[in-house]
Protein backbone atom coordinates (compact mmCIF):
# COMPACT_ATOMS: atom_id res chain seq x y z
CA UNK A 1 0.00 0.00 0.00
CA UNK A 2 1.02 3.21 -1.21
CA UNK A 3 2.20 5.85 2.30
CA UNK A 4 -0.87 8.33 3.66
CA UNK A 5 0.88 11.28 2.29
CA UNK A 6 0.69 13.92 4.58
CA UNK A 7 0.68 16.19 1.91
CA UNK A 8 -1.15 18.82 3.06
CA UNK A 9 1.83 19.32 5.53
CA UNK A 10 4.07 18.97 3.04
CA UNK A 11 3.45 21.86 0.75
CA UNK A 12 3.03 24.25 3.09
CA UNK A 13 6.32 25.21 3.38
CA UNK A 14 6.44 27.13 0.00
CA UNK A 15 3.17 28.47 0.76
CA UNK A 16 2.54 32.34 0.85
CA UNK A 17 1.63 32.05 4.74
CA UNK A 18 0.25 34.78 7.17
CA UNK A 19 -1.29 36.42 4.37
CA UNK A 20 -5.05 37.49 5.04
CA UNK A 21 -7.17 36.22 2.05
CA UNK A 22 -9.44 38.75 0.12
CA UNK A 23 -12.79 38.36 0.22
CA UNK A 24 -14.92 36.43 -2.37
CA UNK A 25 -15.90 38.87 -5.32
CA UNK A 26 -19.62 38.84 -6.67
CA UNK A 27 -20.20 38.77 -10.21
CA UNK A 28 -24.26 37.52 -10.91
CA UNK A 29 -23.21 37.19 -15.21
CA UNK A 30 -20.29 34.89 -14.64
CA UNK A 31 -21.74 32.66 -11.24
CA UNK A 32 -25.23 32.38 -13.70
CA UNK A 33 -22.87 31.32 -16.87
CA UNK A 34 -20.61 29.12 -15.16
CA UNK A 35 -22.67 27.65 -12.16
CA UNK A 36 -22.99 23.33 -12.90
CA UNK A 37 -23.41 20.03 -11.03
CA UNK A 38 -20.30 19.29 -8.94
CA UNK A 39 -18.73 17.54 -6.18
CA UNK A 40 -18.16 19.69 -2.49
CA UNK A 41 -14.96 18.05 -2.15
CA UNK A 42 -14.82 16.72 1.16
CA UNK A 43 -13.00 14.33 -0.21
CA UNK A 44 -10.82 13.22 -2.99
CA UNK A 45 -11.82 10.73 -4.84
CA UNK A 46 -15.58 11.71 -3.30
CA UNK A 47 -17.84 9.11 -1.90
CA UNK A 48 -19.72 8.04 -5.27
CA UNK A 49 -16.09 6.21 -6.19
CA UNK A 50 -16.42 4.01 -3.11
CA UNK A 51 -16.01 0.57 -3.73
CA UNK A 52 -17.72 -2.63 -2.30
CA UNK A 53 -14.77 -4.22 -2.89
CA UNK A 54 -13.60 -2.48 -0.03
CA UNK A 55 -13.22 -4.40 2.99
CA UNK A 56 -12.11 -4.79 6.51
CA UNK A 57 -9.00 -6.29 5.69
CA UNK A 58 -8.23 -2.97 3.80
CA UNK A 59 -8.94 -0.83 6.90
CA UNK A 60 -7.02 -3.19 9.07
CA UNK A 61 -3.96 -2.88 6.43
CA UNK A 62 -4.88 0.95 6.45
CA UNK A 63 -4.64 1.09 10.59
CA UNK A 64 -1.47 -1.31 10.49
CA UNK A 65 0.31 1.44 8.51
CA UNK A 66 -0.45 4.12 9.91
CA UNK A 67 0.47 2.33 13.00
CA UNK A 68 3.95 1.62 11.67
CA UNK A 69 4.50 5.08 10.50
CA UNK A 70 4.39 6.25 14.03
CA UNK A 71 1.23 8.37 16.03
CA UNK A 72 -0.56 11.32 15.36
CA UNK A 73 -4.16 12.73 16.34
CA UNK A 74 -7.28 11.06 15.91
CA UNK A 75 -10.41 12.78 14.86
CA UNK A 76 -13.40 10.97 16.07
CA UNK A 77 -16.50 11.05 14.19
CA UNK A 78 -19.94 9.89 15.51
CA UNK A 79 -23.35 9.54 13.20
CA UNK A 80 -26.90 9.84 15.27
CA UNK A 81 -29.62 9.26 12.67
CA UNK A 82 -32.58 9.42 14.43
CA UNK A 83 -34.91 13.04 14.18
CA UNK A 84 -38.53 13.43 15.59
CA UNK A 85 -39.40 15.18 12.25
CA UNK A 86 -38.67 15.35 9.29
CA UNK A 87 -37.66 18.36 7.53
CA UNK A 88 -38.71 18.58 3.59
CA UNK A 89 -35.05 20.51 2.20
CA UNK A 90 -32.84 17.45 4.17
CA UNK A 91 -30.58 14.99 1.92
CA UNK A 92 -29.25 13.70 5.57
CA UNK A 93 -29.00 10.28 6.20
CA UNK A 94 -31.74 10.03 9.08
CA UNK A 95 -34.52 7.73 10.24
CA UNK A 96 -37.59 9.68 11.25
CA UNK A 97 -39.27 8.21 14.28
CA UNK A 98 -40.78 8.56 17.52
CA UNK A 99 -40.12 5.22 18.95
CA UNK A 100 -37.22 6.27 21.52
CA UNK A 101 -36.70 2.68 21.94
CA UNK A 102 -34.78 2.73 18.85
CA UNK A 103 -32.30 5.25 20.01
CA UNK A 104 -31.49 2.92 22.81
CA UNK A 105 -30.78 0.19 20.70
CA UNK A 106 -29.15 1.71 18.46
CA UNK A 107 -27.09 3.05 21.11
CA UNK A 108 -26.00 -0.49 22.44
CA UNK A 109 -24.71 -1.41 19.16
CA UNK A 110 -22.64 1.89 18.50
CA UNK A 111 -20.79 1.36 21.81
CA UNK A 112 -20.15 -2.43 20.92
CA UNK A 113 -18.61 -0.48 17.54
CA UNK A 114 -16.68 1.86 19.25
CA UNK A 115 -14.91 -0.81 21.20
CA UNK A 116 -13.81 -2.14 18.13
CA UNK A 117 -12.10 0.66 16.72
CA UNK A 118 -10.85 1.62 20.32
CA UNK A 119 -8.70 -1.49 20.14
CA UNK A 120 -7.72 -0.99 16.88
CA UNK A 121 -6.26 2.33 17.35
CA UNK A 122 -4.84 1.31 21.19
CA UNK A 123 -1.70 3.29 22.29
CA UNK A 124 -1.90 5.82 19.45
CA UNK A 125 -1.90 9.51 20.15
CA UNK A 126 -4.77 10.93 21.50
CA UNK A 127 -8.35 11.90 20.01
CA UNK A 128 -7.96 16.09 19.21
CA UNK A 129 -11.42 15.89 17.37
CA UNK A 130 -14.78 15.08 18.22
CA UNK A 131 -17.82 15.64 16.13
CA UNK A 132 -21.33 14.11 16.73
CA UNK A 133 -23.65 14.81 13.47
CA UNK A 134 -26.62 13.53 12.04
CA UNK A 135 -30.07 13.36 12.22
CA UNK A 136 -30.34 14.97 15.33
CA UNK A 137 -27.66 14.31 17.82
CA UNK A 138 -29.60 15.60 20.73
CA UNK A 139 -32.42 13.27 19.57
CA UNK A 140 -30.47 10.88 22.43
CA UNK A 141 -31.69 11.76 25.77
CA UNK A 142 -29.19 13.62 28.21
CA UNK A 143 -28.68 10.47 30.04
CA UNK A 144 -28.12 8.64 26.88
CA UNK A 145 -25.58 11.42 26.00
CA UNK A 146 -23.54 11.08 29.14
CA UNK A 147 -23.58 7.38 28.89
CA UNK A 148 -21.79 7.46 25.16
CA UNK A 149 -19.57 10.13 26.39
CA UNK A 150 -18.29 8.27 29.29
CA UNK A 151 -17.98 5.52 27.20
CA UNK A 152 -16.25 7.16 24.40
CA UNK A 153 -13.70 8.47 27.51
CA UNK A 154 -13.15 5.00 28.87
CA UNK A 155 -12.35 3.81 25.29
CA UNK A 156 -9.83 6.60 23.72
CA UNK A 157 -7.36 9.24 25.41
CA UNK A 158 -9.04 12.41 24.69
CA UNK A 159 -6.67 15.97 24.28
CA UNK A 160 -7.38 18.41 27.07
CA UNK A 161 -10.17 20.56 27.14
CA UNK A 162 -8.33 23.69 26.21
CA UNK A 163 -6.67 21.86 23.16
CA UNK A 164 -9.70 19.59 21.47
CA UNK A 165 -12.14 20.35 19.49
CA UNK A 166 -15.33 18.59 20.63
CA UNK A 167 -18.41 19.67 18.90
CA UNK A 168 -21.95 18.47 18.46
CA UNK A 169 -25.09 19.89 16.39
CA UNK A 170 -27.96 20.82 17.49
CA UNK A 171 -31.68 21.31 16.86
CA UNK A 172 -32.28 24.24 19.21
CA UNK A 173 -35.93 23.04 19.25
CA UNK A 174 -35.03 19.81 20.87
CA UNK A 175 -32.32 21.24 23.66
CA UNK A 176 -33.51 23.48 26.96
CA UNK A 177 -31.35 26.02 28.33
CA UNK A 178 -30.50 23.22 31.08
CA UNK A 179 -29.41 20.67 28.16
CA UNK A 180 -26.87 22.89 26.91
CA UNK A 181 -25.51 23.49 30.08
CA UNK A 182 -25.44 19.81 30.38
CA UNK A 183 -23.57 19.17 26.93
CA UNK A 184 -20.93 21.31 28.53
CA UNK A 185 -20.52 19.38 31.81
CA UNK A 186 -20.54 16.16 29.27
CA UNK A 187 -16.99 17.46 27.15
CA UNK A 188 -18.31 19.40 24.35
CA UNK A 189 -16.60 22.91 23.85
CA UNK A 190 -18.36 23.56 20.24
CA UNK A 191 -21.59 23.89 18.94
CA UNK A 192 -23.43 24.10 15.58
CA UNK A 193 -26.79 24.88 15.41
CA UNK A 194 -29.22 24.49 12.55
CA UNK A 195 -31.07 27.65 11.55
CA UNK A 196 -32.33 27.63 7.93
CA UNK A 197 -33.78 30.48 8.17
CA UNK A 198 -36.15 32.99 9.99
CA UNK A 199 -39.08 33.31 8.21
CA UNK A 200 -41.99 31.94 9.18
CA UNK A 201 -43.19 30.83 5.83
CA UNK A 202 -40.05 29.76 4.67
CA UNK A 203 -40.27 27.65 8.26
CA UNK A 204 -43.66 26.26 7.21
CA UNK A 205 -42.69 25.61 3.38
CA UNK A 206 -39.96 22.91 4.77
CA UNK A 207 -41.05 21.70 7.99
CA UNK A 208 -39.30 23.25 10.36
CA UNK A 209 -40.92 25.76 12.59
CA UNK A 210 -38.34 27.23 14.39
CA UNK A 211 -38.97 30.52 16.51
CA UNK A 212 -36.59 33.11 17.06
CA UNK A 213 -36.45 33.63 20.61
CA UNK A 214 -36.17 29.89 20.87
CA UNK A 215 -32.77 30.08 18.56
CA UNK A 216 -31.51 33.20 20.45
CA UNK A 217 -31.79 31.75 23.67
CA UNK A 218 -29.88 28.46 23.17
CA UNK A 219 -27.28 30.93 21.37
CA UNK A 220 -27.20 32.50 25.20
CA UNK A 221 -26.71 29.32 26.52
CA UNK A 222 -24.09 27.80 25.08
CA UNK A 223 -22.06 31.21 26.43
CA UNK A 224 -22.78 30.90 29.80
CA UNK A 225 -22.26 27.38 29.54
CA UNK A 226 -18.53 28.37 27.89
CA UNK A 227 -18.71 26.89 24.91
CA UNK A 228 -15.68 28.20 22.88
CA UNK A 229 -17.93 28.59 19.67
CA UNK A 230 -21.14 29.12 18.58
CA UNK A 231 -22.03 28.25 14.78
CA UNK A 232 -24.88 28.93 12.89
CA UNK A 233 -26.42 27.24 9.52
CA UNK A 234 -28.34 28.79 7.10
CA UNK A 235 -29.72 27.99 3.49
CA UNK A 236 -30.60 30.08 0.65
CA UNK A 237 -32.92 28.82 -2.33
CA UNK A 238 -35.49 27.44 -0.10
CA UNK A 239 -39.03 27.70 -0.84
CA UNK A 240 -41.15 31.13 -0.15
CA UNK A 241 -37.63 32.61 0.15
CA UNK A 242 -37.26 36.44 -1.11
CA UNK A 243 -34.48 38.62 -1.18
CA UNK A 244 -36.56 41.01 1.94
CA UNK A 245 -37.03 37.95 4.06
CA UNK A 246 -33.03 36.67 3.55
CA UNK A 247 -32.05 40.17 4.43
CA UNK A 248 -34.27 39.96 7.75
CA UNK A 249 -32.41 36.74 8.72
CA UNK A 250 -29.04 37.52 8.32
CA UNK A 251 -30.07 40.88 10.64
CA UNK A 252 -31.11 38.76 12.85
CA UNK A 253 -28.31 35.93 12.50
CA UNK A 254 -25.72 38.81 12.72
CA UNK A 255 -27.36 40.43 15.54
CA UNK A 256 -26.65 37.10 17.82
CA UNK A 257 -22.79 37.11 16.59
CA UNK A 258 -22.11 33.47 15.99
CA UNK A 259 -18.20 32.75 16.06
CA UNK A 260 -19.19 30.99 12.36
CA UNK A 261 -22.10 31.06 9.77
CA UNK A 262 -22.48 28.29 7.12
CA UNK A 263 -24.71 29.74 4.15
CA UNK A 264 -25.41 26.59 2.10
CA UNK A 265 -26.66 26.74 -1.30
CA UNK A 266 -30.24 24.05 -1.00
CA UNK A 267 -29.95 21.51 -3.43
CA UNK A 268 -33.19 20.58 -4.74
CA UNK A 269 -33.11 17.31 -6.21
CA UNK A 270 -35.75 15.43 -5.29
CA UNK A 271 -35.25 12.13 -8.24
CA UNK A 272 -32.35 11.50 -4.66
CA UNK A 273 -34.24 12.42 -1.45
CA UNK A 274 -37.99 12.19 -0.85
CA UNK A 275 -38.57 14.60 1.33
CA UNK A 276 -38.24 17.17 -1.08
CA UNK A 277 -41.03 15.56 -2.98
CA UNK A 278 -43.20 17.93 -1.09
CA UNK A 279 -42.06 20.88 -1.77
CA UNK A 280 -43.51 22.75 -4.24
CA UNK A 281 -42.08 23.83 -7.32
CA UNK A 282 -44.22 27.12 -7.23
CA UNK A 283 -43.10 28.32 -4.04
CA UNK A 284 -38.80 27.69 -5.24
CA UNK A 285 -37.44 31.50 -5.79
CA UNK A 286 -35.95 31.87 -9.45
CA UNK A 287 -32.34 31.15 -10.41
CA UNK A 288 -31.83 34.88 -10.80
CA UNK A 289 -33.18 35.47 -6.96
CA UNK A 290 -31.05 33.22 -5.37
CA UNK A 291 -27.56 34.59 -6.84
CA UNK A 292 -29.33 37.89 -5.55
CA UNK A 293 -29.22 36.13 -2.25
CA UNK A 294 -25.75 34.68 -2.15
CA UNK A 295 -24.87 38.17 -3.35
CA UNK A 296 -26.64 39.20 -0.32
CA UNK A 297 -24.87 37.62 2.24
CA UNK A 298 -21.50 37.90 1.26
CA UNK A 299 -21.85 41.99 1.49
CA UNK A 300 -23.62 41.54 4.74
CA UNK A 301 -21.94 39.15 6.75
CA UNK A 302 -18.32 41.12 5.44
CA UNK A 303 -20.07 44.50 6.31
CA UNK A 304 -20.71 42.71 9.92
CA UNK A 305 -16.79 41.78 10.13
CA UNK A 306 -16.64 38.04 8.76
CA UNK A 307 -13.88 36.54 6.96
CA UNK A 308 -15.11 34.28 3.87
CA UNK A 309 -13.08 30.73 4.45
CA UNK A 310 -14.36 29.25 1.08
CA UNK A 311 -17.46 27.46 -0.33
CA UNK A 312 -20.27 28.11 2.33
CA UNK A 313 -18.34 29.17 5.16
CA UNK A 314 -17.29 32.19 7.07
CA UNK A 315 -15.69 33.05 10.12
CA UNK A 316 -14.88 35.94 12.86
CA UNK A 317 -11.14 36.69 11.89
CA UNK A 318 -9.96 35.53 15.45
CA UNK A 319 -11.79 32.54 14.94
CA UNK A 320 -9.57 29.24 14.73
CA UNK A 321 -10.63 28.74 10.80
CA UNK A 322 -10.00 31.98 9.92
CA UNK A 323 -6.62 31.71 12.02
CA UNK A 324 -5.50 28.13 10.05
CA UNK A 325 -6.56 30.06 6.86
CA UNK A 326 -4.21 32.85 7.32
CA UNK A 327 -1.55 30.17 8.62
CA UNK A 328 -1.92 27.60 5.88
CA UNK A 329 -3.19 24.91 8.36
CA UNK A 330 -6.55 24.52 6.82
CA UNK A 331 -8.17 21.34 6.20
CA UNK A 332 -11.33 20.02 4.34
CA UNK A 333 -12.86 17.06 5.55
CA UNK A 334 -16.65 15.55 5.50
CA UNK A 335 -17.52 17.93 8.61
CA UNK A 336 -16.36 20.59 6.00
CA UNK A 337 -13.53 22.84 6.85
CA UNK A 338 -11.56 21.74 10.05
CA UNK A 339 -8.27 22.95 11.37
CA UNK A 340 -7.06 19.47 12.14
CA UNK A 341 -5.48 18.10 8.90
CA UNK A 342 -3.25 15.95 10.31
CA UNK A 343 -5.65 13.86 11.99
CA UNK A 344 -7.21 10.41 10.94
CA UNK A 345 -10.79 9.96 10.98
CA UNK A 346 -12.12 7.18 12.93
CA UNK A 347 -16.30 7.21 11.80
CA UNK A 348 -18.82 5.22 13.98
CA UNK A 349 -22.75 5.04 13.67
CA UNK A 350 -24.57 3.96 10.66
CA UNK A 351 -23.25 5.43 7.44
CA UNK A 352 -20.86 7.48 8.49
CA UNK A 353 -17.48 8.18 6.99
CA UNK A 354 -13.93 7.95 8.09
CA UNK A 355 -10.49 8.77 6.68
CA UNK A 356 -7.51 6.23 8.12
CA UNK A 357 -3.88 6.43 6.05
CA UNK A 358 -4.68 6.40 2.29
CA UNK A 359 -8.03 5.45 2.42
CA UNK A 360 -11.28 6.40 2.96
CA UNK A 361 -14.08 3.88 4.46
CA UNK A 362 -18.15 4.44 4.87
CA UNK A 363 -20.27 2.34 7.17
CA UNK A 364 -23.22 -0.17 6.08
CA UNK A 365 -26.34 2.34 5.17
CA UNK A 366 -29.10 0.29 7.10
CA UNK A 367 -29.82 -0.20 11.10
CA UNK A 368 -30.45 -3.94 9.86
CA UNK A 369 -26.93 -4.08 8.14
CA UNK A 370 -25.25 -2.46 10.61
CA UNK A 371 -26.77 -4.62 13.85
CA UNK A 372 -26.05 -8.05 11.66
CA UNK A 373 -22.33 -7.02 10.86
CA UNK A 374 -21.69 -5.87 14.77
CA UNK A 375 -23.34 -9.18 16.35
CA UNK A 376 -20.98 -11.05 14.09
CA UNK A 377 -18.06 -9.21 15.21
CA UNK A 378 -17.17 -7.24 12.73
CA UNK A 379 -16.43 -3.99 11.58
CA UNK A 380 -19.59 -2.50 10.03
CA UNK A 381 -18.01 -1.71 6.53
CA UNK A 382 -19.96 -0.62 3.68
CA UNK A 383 -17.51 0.39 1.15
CA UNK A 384 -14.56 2.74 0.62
CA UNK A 385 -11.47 3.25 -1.72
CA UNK A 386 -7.68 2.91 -1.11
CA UNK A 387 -5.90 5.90 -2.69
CA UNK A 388 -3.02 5.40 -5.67
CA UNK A 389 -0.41 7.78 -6.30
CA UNK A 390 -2.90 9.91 -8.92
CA UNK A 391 -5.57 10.61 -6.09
CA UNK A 392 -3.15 11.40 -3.64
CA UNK A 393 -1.49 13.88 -6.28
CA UNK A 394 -4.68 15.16 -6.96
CA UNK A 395 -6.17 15.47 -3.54
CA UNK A 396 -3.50 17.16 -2.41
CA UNK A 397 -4.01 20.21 -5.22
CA UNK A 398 -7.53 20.19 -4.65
CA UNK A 399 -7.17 20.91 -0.80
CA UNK A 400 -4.85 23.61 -1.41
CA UNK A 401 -7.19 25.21 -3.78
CA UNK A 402 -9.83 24.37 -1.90
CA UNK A 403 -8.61 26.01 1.75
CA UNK A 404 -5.71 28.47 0.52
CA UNK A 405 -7.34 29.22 -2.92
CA UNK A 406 -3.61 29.24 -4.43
CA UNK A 407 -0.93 26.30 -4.97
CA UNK A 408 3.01 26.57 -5.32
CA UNK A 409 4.04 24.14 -8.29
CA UNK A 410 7.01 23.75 -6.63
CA UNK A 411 5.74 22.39 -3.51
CA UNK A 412 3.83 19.77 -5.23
CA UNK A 413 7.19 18.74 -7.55
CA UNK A 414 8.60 18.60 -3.83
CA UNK A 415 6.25 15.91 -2.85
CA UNK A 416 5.45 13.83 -5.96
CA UNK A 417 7.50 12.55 -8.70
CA UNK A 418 6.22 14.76 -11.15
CA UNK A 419 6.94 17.52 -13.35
CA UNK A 420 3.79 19.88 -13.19
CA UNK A 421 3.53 21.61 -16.48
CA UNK A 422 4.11 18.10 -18.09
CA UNK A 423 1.84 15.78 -15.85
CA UNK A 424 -1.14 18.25 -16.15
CA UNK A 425 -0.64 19.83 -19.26
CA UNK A 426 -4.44 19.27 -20.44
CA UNK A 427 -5.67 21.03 -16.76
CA UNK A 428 -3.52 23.87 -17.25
CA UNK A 429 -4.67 24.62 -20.95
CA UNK A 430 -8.52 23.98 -18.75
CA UNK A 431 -7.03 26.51 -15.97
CA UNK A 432 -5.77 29.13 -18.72
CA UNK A 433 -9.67 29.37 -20.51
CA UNK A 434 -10.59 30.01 -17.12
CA UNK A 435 -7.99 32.87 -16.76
CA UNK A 436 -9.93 34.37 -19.65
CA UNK A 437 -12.96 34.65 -17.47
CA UNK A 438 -10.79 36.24 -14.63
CA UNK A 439 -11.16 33.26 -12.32
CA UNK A 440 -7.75 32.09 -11.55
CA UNK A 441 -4.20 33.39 -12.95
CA UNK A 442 -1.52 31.03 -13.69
CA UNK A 443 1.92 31.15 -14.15
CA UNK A 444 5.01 28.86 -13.82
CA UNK A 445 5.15 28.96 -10.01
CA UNK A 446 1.42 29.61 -8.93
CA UNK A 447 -2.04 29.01 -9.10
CA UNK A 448 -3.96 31.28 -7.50
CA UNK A 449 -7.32 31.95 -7.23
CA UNK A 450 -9.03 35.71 -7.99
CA UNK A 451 -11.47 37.18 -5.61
CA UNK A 452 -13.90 36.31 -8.57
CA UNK A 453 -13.08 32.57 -8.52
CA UNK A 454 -13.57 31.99 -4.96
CA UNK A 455 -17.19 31.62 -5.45
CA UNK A 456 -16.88 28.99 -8.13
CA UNK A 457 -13.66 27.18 -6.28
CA UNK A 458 -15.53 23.53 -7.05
CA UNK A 459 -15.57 24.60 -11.30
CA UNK A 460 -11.70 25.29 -11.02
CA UNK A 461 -10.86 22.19 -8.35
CA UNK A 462 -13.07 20.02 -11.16
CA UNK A 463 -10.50 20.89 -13.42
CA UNK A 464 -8.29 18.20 -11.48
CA UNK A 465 -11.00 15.23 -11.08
CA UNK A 466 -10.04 12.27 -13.42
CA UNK A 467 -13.14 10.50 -12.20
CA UNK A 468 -15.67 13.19 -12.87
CA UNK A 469 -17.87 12.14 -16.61
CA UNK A 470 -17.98 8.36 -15.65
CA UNK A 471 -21.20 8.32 -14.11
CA UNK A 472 -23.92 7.00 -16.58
CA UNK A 473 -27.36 7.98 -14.51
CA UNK A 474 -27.47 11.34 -14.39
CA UNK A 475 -26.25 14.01 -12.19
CA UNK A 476 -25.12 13.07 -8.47
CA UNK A 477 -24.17 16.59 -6.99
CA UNK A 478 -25.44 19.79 -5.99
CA UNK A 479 -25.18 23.27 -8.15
CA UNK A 480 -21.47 24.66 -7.37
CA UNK A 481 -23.16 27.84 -6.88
């Protein structure tokens, strides 16, 4: 097997650090010209090249190495599916129910999985990275909660308090004020919460009726409670959404100064996810309205003081994403953008998704797949990929582009047995029409991405994917803008 490639690491040393990115540049003619299906990129090769083939014997082999090649951190990823409703816009994978006995079942079996993997990674350095996502992580009763926790501290060697990252989102309409104080007590020191929006059509249109005092005062919370960040999600392009009532949110979204707000683009493709089967097509605002949107928020949230990190994300400039940005430490994983590259991802819970050595590994889909394989003993693999040379090569440029929006050529020469111009002549001659439309400016030493590419960072990091085109059944990703 090929090594893990820390290449991230690697490159950074002819990086341009401690440089403050610009800000993402709107331009409504070029996002509405160029704006197509593709990939997020939390990963390279992404999850529709996983393989069946894929087994537990490649993990082990994966865990082996990396075990050989001496410690470093573990991130720790945990998948809660369950939600009490269902809410029309999700692509989640989630089980809607009210039968709590299911959560405790459910439960049983993802201890019995984290016990495997804590053996497997025994001795190694310890967990810097906790993330619990879902469904509806707080779906799990606060008992429940300290029970996994507890259990997840008697089975890894978790980084102090101060140093780790442990996050969890949250519903705020399934937490008290009492609950987030009791998350705290429990280890987290991060918290997401899912907004959407404000509006209280929008909030009917998809499901999710979500008052604003309730938001607010779980936002409260979690700072008296001392959580070290707040984050907020929103979405723009959902149904009985206007420019008037987007504006209204983000006054009130900036008014309650989250540390970071996510402002995801809804993907409305309901030939993938049910739900959004009853959503209207009537009530979806026009292409033209929601680039008036995402023009929106960019000139609000920077008018308010926050940095753009990339794709959906932005940040308060002392915020630790914002920080890695400026430092070149920034990573992209499937929690999105994380300043912990240099940590493997150990996934438990149905479906979920880790990242060990040069591989990448996704849990069984089903509760009934996933009990079967863990009463047998085994790990509950799905499917997954082991990474040649090529996708290393080429996940290596794409985080770069993706996180620092520029890449030294030399850097990558450094790393791989390439030469640049030679290996990726046809991308360049890609990269250079691209120039043309003022997205990206190439030379012999640099690529580096314009204030006007930033928003369409997935077209230009596309450029690079050898696997995109293969699929026969139609498009499998989102709108990059």
């Amino acid at each position: 097997m090929l090594v893990d490639a820390d290449i991230p690491s690697a490159v950074r040393p002819f990086e341009r650090s401690n440089v403050p990115c610009a800000s993402a540049q709107f331009d409504g003619e070029l996002l509405a010209r160029l704006g197509k299906s593709g990939p997020r990129y939390t990963s390279y090769p992404t999850a529709d090249r996983f393989s069946p083939d894929f087994g537990a014997g490649d993990y082990l082999a994966a865990v082996t190495m990396r075990r050989q090649r001496g410690m470093r951190p573990l991130s720790l990823y945990l998948h809660i599916p369950f939600c009490d409703t269902v809410c029309y816009y999700c692509a989640c994978n989630k089980i809607v129910t009210r039968q709590r006995e299911k959560a405790a079942t459910y439960l049983a079996y993802l201890k019995r999985e984290i016990t495997l993997q804590s053996r497997l990674f025994a001795g190694m350095n310890a967990v810097e990275q906790l993330h619990f996502g879902g469904g509806t992580p707080t779906y799990l009763l606060d008992a429940q909660m300290a029970e996994l926790m507890a259990h997840l501290h008697a089975s890894f060697g978790f980084a102090p308090d101060a140093i780790g990252e442990y996050s969890i989102e949250v519903d705020p309409r399934t937490v008290s004020v009492e609950r987030v104080h009791s998350l705290r007590r429990q280890g987290f020191n991060r918290i997401s919460l899912g907004v959407q929006d404000f509006d209280p059509d929008v909030q009917r249109a998809v499901n999710r009726v979500q008052p604003e005092a309730e938001t607010v005062a779980i936002i409260d919370a979690a700072r008296a409670a001392g959580f070290r960040s707040v984050s907020i999600d929103l979405i723009y392009g959902l149904p009985k959404q206007t420019l008037a009532s987007m504006a209204q949110t983000l006054d009130k979204v900036t008014a309650a100064s989250p540390d970071r707000i996510s402002v995801y683009h809804y993907a409305h493709m309901p030939h993938l996810f049910k739900p959004q089967r009853r959503i209207l097509e009537a009530d979806m605002p026009a292409a033209a309205t929601k680039l008036g949107m995402l023009q929106l928020c960019i000139e609000r949230l920077g008018a308010a003081g926050y940095v753009y990190i990339g794709m959906d994300h932005f940040a308060k400039p002392g915020d630790d994403l914002a920080v890695a940005q400026r430092q070149g430490r920034l990573h992209r994983n499937f929690q999105g953008y994380s300043t912990h590259a240099d940590a493997d991802l150990v996934a438990c819970g149905v479906s979920s998704i880790g990242a060990v050595g040069a591989t990448y590994s996704q849990n069984v889909k089903t509760l009934d797949d996933y009990y079967a394989l863990i009463d047998a003993g085994a790990l509950p693999l799905g499917r997954g990929i082991r990474l040649e040379m090529d996708d290393l090569l080429r996940r290596a440029i794409i985080q770069k582009l993706m996180c620092q929006f520029e890449l030294s050529i030399a850097a990558i020469e450094q790393a791989f047995p390439i030469v640049f111009a030679d290996h990726f002549a046809g991308e360049l001659g890609a990269l250079r029409a691209m120039q043309a439309d003022g997205l990206v400016h190439v030379d012999d030493a640099w690529i580096s991405v314009t204030p006007k590419g930033r928003l369409l960072i997935r077209n230009l990091c596309m450029v690079f994917d050898r696997y995109l085109g293969r699929q026969a059944d139609g498009p499998r990703h989102s709108r990059t803008v």
